[in-house]
Protein backbone atom coordinates (compact mmCIF):
# COMPACT_ATOMS: atom_id res chain seq x y z
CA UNK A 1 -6.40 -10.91 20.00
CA UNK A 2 -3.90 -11.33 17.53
CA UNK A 3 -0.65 -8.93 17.91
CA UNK A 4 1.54 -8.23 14.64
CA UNK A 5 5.34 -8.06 15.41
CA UNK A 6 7.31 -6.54 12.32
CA UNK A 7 11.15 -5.84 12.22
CA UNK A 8 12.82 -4.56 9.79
CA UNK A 9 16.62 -4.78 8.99
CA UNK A 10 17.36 -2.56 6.26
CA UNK A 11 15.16 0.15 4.27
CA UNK A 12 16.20 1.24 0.60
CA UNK A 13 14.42 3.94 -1.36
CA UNK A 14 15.30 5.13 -4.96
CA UNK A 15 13.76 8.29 -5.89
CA UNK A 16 12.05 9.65 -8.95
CA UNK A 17 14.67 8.02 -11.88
CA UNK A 18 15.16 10.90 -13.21
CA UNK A 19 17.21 12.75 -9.66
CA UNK A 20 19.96 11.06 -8.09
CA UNK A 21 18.59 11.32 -5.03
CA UNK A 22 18.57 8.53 -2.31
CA UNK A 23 17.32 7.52 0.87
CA UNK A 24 19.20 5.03 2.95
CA UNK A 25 18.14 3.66 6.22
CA UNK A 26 20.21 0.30 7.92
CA UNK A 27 18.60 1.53 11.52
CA UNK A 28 22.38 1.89 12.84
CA UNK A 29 21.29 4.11 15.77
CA UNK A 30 18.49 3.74 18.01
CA UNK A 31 18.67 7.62 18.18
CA UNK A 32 16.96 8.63 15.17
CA UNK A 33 13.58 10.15 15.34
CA UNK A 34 10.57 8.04 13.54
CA UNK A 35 7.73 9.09 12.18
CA UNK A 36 4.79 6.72 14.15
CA UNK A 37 1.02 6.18 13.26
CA UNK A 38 -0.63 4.13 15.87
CA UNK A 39 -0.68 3.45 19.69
CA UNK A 40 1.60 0.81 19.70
CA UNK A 41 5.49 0.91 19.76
CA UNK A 42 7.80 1.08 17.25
CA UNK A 43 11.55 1.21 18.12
CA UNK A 44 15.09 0.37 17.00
CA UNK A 45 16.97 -1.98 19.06
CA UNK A 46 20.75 -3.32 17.92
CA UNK A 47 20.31 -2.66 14.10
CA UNK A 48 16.82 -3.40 13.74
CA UNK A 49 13.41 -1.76 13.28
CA UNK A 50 11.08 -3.31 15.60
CA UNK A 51 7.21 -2.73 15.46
CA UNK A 52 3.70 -4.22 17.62
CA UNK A 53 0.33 -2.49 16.57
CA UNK A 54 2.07 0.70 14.92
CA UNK A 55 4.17 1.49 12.01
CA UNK A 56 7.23 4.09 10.72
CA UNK A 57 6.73 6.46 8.24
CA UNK A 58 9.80 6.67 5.82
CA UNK A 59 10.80 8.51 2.51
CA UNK A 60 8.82 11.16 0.88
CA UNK A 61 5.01 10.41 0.16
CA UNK A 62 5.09 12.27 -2.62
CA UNK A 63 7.24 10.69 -4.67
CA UNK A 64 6.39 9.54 -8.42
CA UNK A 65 8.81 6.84 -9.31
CA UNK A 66 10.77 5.12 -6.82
CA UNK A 67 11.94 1.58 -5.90
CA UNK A 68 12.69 0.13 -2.16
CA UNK A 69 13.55 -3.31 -0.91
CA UNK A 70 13.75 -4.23 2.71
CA UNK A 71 14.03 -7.69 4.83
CA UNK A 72 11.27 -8.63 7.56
CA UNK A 73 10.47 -11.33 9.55
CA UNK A 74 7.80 -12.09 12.49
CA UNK A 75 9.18 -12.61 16.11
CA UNK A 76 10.15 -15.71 17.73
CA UNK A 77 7.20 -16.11 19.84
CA UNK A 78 4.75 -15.23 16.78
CA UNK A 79 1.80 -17.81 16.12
CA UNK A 80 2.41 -16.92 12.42
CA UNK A 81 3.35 -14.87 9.53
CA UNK A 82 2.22 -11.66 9.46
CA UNK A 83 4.14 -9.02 8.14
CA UNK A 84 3.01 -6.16 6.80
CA UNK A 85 3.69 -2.93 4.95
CA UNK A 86 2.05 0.12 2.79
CA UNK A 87 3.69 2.43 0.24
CA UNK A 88 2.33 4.78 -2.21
CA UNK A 89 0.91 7.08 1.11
CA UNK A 90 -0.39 10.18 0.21
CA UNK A 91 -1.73 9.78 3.92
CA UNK A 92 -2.77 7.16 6.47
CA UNK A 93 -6.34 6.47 4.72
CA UNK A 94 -5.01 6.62 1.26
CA UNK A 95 -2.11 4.16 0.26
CA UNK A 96 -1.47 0.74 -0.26
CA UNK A 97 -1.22 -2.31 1.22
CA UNK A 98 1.09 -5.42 1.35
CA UNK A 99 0.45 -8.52 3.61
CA UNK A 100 2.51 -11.81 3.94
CA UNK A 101 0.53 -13.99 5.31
CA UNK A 102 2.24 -17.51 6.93
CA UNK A 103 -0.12 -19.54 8.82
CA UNK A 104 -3.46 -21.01 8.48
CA UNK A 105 -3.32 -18.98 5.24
CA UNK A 106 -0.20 -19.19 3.05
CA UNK A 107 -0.95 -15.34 0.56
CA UNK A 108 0.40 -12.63 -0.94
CA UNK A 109 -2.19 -10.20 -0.58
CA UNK A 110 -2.10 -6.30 -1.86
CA UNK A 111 -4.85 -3.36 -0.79
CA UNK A 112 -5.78 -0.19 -1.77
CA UNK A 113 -6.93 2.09 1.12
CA UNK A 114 -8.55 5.27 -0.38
CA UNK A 115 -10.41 8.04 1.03
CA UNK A 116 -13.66 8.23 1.58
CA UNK A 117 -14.14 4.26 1.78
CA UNK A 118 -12.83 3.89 -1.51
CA UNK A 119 -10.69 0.59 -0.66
CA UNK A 120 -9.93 -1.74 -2.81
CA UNK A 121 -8.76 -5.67 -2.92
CA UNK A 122 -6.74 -6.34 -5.54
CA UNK A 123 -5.32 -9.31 -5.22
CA UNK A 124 -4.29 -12.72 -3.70
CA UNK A 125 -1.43 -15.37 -4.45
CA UNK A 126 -1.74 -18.51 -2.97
CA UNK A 127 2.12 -19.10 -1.68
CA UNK A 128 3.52 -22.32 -2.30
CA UNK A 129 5.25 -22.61 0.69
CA UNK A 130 4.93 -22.11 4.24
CA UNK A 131 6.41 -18.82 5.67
CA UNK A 132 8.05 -19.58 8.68
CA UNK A 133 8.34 -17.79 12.30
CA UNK A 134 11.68 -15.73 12.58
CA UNK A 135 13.07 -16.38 8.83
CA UNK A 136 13.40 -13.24 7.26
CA UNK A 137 12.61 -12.31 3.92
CA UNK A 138 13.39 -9.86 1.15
CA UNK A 139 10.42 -7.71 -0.25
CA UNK A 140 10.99 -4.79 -3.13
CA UNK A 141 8.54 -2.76 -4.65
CA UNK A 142 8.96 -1.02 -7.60
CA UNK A 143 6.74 2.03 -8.58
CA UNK A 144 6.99 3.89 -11.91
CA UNK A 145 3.65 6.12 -12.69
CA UNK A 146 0.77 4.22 -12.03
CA UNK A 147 2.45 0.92 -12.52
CA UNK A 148 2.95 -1.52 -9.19
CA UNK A 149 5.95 -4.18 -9.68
């Protein structure tokens, strides 16, 4: 059984371009409340979002245009890669779907959940490197209409 380990160090979300508003998140207190989906845990321990067979809900879901950038890596005693994260939510069946996979597959791989079976692949990118266990990396995702960057 393969377990996924995420942890997050920092969580940036620009809102609609047109509003100045702004969520922040550098996961400076392990007192805030988060949002879970899943049975697993998901926690913040000495600056840092940690998650195993769950994930954290933040931002607003409904938002239209909006940018957010963020730094993951796998845990120390991870077999591989495998990090993981969705955006675009207007619940937990319908959003998408971003995996980094480091391993005996090196991809870039993004999904499309949607109701009513209505998932879709839409594509792969071969990596030309080799992610490795506990060395973070920086992800941002930039959404303006329908248009994924």
């Amino acid at each position: 059984m393969r377990t996924i380990l995420l942890i997050f160090i920092s969580f940036f979300l620009a809102f609609n371009s047109y509003s100045n508003a702004l969520f922040f998140n550098n996961f400076d207190t392990s007192a805030q409340t988060l949002t879970t989906v899943g049975l697993g845990n998901c926690r913040i321990e000495n600056g840092v979002f940690k998650s195993k067979d769950a994930y954290a809900c933040f931002g607003d879901n409904k938002l239209k245009n909006y940018r957010f950038t963020f730094r993951a890596r796998a845990s120390k005693d991870a077999e591989q890669v495998q990090i993981w994260f969705g955006f675009h939510a207007a619940n937990r069946f319908d959003r998408y779907v971003v995996g980094l996979k480091g391993g005996l597959q090196n991809d870039l791989v993004l999904y499309r959940l949607g109701y009513m079976a209505t998932d879709e692949f839409l594509g792969i990118a071969a990596l030309d490197f080799k992610p490795k266990v506990f060395e973070w990396y920086d992800f941002k995702v930039e959404v303006i209409g329908d248009r994924i960057r």
